[in-house]
Protein backbone atom coordinates (compact mmCIF):
# COMPACT_ATOMS: atom_id res chain seq x y z
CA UNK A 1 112.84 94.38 131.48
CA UNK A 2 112.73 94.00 127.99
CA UNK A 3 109.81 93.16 125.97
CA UNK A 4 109.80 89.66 125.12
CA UNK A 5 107.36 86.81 123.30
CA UNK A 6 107.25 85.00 120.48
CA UNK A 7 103.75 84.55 119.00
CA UNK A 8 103.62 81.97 115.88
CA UNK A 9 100.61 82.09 113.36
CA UNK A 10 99.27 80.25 110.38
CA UNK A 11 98.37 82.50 107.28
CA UNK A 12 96.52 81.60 104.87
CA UNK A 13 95.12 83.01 101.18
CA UNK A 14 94.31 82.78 98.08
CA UNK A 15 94.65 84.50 95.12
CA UNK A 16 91.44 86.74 93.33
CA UNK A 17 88.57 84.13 93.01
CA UNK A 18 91.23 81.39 93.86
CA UNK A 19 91.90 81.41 90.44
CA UNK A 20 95.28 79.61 89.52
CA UNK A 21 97.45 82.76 88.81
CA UNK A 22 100.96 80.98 89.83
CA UNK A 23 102.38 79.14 87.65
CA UNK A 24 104.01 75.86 88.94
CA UNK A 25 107.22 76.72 88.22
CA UNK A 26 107.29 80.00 90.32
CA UNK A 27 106.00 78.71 93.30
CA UNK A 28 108.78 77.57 94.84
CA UNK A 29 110.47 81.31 93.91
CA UNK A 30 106.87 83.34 95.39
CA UNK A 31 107.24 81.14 98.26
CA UNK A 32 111.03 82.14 99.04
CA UNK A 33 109.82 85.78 98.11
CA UNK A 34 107.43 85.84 100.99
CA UNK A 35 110.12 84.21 103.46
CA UNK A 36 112.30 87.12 102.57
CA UNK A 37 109.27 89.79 103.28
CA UNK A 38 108.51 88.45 106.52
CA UNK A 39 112.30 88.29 107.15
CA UNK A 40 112.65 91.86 106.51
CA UNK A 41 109.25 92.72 109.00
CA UNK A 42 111.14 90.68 112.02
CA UNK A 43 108.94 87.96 111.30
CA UNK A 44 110.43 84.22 111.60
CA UNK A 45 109.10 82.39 108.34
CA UNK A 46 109.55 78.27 109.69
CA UNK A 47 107.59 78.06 105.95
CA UNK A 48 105.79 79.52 103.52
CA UNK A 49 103.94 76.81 100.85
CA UNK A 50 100.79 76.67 98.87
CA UNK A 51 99.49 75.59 95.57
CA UNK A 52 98.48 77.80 92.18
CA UNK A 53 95.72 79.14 94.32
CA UNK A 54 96.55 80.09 97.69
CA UNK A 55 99.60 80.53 100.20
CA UNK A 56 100.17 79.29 104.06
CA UNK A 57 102.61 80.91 105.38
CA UNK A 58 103.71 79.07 109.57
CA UNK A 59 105.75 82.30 111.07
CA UNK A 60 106.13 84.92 114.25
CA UNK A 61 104.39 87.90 114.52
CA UNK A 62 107.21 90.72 115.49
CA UNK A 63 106.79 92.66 118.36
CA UNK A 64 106.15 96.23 116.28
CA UNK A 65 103.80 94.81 113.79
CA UNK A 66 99.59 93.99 113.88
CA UNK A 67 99.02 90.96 112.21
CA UNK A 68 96.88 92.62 109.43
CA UNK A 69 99.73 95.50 108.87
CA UNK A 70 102.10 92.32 108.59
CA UNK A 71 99.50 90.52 105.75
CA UNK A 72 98.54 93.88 104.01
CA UNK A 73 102.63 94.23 103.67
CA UNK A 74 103.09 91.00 102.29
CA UNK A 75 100.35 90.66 100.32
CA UNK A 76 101.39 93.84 98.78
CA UNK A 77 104.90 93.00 97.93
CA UNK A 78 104.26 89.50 96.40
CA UNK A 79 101.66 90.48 94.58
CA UNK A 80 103.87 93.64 92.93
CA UNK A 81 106.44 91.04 92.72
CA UNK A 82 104.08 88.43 91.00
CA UNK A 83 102.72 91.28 88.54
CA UNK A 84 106.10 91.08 86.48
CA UNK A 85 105.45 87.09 85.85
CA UNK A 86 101.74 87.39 85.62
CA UNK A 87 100.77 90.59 84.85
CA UNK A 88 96.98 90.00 86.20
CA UNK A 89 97.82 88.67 89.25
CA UNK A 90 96.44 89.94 92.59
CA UNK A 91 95.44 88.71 95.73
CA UNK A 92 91.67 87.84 97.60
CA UNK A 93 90.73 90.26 99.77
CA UNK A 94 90.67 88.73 103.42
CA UNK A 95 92.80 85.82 104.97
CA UNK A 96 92.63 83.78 107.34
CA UNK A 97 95.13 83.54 110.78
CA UNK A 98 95.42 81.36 113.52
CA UNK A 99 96.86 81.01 116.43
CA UNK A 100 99.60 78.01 116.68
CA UNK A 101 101.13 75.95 119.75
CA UNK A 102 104.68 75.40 119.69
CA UNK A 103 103.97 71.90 119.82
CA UNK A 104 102.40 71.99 116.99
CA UNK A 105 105.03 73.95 115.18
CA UNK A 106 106.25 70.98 113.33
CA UNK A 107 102.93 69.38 112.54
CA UNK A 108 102.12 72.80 110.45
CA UNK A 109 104.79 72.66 108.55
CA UNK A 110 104.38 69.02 108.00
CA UNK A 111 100.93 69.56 106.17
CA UNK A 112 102.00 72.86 104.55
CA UNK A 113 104.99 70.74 102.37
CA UNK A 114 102.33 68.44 101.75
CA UNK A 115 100.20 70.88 100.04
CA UNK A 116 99.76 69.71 96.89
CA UNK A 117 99.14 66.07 97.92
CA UNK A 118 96.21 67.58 100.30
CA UNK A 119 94.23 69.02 97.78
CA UNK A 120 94.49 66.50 95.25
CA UNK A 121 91.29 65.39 98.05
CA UNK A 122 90.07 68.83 99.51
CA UNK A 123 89.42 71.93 97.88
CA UNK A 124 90.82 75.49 98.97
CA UNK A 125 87.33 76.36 100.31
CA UNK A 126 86.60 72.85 102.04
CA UNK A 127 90.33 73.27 103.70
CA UNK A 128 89.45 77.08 105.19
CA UNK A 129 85.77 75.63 106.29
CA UNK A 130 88.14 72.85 108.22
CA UNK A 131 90.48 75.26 109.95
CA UNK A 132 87.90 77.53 111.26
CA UNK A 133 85.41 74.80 112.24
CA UNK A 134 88.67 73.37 114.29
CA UNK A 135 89.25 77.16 115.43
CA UNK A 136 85.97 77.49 116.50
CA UNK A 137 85.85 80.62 114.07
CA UNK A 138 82.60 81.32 112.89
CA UNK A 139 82.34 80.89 108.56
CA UNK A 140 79.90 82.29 106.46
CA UNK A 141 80.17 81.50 102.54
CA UNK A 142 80.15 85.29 101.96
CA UNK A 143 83.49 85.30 103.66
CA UNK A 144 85.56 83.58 100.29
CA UNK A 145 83.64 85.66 97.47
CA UNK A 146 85.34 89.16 99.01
């Protein structure tokens, strides 16, 4: 038999001190950027999103790949691909993953579009706090200043 599965994750990050190092108008191109990174690891991108601070990023892990080998790739390419727009740019260290239900497939990628809108109320910081409390992952403060 062949070796089948199909594992979906939610990514996300934030760029060095979650400093706003993307401009507005290239999000929408860093975004499609990442899609085509994951595409090219055999990783299913159902969306990448994110603000001037940080990326989420609902996809598959592929079958060959750890999830940190998969992050460490794309967080290397975008941010080489970032550095010709802003030549400062670089990524946190760290991110965050969690496991996602198909189920809830569509309810992910509901509240990554609506990124923008969402932390017009929370910041980057209360919105990681949020996800792990609801993973049950345990969050230390010294976690975000890496």
């Amino acid at each position: 038999m062949s070796s089948l599965g199909k594992i979906l994750l939610h990514f996300v990050f934030s760029t060095k001190n979650r400093t706003n190092l993307i401009p507005s108008n290239q999000l929408a191109q860093l975004h499609a950027y990442i899609a085509g990174s994951l595409r090219n690891h055999e990783s299913q991108a159902f969306r990448v999103g994110g603000t001037e601070n940080h990326i989420h990023i609902a996809c598959t892990l592929p079958r060959t790949i750890t999830t940190a080998k998969l992050m460490e790739e794309i967080k290397r390419s975008s941010s080489k691909w970032m550095k010709q727009f802003e030549p400062d740019f670089s990524w946190q260290d760290g991110y965050g993953v969690f496991s996602v239900s198909h189920s809830q497939l569509e309810k992910l990628i509901g509240y990554i579009d609506r990124q923008a809108e969402h932390h017009k109320q929370f910041s980057f910081i209360d919105e990681l706090k949020l996800m792990c409390d609801r993973y049950g992952v345990s969050f230390e403060d010294t976690h975000i200043m890496r």
